[in-house]
N, C-alpha and C. Protein backbone atom coordinates (compact mmCIF):
# COMPACT_ATOMS: atom_id res chain seq x y z
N UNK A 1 0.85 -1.17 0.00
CA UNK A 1 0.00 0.00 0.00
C UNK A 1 0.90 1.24 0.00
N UNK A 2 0.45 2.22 -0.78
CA UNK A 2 1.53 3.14 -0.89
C UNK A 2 0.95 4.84 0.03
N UNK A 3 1.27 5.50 -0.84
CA UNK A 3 0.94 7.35 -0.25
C UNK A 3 0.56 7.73 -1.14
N UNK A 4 -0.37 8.78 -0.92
CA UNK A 4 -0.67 9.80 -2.12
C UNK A 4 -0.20 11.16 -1.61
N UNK A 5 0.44 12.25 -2.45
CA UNK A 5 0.01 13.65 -1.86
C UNK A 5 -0.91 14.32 -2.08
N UNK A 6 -0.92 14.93 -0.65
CA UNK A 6 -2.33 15.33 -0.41
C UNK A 6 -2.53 17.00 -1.31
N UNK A 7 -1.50 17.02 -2.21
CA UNK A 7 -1.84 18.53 -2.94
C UNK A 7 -1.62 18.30 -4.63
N UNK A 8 -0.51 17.34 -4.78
CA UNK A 8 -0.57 17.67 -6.09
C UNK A 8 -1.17 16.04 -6.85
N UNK A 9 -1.22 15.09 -5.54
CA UNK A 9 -2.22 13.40 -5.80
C UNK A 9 -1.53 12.86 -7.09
N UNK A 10 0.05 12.77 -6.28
CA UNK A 10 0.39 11.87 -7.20
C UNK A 10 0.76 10.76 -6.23
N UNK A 11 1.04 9.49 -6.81
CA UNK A 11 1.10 8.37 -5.60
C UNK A 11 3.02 8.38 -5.36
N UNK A 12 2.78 7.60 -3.91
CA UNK A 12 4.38 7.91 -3.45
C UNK A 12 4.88 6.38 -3.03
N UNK A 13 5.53 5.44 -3.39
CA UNK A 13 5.72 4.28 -2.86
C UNK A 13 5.93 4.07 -1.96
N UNK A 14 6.85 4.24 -1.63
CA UNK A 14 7.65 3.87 0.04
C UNK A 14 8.13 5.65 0.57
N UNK A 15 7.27 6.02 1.37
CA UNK A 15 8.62 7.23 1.56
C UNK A 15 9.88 7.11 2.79
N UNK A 16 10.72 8.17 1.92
CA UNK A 16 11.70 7.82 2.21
C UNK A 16 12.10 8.27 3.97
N UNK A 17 13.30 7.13 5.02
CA UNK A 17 13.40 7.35 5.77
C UNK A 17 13.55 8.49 6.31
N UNK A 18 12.53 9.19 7.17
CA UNK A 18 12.68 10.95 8.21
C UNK A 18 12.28 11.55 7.06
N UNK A 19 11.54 11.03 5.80
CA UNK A 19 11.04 12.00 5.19
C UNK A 19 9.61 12.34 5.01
N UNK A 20 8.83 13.81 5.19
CA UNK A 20 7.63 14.08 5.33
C UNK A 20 7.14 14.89 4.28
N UNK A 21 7.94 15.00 2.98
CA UNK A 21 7.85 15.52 1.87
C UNK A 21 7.72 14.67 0.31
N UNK A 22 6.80 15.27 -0.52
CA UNK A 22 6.40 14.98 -1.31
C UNK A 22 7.56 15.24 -2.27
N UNK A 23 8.05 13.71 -3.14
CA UNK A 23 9.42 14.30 -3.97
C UNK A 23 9.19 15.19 -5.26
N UNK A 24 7.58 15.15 -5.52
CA UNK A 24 7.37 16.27 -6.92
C UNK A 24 6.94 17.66 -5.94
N UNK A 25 6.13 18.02 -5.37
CA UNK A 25 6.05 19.01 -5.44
C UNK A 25 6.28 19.70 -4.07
N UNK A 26 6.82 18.75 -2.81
CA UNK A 26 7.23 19.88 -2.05
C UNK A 26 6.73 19.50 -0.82
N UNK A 27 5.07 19.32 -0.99
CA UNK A 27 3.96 19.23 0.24
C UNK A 27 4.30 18.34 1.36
N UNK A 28 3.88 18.93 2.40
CA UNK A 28 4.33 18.15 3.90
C UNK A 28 3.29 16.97 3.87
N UNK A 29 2.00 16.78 3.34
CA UNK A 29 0.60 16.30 4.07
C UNK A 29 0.93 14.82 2.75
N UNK A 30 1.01 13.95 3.62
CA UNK A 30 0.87 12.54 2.72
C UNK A 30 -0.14 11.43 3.22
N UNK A 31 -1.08 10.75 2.76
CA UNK A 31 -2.07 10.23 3.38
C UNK A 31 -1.83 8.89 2.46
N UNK A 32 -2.28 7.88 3.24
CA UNK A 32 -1.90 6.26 2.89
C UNK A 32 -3.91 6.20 2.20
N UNK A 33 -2.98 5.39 0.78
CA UNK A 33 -4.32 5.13 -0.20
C UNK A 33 -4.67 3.97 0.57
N UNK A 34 -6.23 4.21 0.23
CA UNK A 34 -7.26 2.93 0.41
C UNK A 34 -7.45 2.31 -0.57
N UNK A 35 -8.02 0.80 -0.23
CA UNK A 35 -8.09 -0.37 -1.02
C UNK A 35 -8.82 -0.06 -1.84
N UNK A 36 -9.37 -0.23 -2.78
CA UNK A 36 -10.77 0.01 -4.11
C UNK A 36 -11.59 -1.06 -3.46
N UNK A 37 -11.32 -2.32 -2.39
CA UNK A 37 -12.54 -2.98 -2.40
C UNK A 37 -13.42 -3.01 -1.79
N UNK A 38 -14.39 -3.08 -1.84
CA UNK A 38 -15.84 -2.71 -0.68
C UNK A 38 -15.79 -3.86 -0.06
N UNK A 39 -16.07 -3.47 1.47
CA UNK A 39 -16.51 -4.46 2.41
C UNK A 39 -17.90 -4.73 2.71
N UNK A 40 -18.10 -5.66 2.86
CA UNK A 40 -19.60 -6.55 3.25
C UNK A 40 -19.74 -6.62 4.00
N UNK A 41 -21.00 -6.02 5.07
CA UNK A 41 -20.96 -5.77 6.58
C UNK A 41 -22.41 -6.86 6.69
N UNK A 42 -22.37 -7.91 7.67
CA UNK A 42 -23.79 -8.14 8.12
C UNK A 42 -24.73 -7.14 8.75
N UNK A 43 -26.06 -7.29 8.20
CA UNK A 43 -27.19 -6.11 9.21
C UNK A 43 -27.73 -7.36 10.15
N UNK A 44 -27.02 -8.23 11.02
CA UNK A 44 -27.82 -8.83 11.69
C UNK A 44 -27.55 -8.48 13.05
């Protein structure tokens, strides 16, 4: 599961060790992508 940045949303693989920066454009804010798959909840 990788990162996206949170300004210019490009995806980030691994970031790098003590690092809190986005390597294209700069941004501090990196948020870990979610799965595409929907979960199935029981209503019981």
């Amino acid at each position: 599961m990788g990162y996206m940045c949170a300004h210019c949303k490009k995806e980030i693989k691994v970031p790098e060790k003590n690092s809190t920066r986005c390597p294209y454009c700069g941004y501090r804010v990196l948020a870990k992508k979610r799965s595409s798959l929907a979960k199935e909840v029981s209503t019981k």
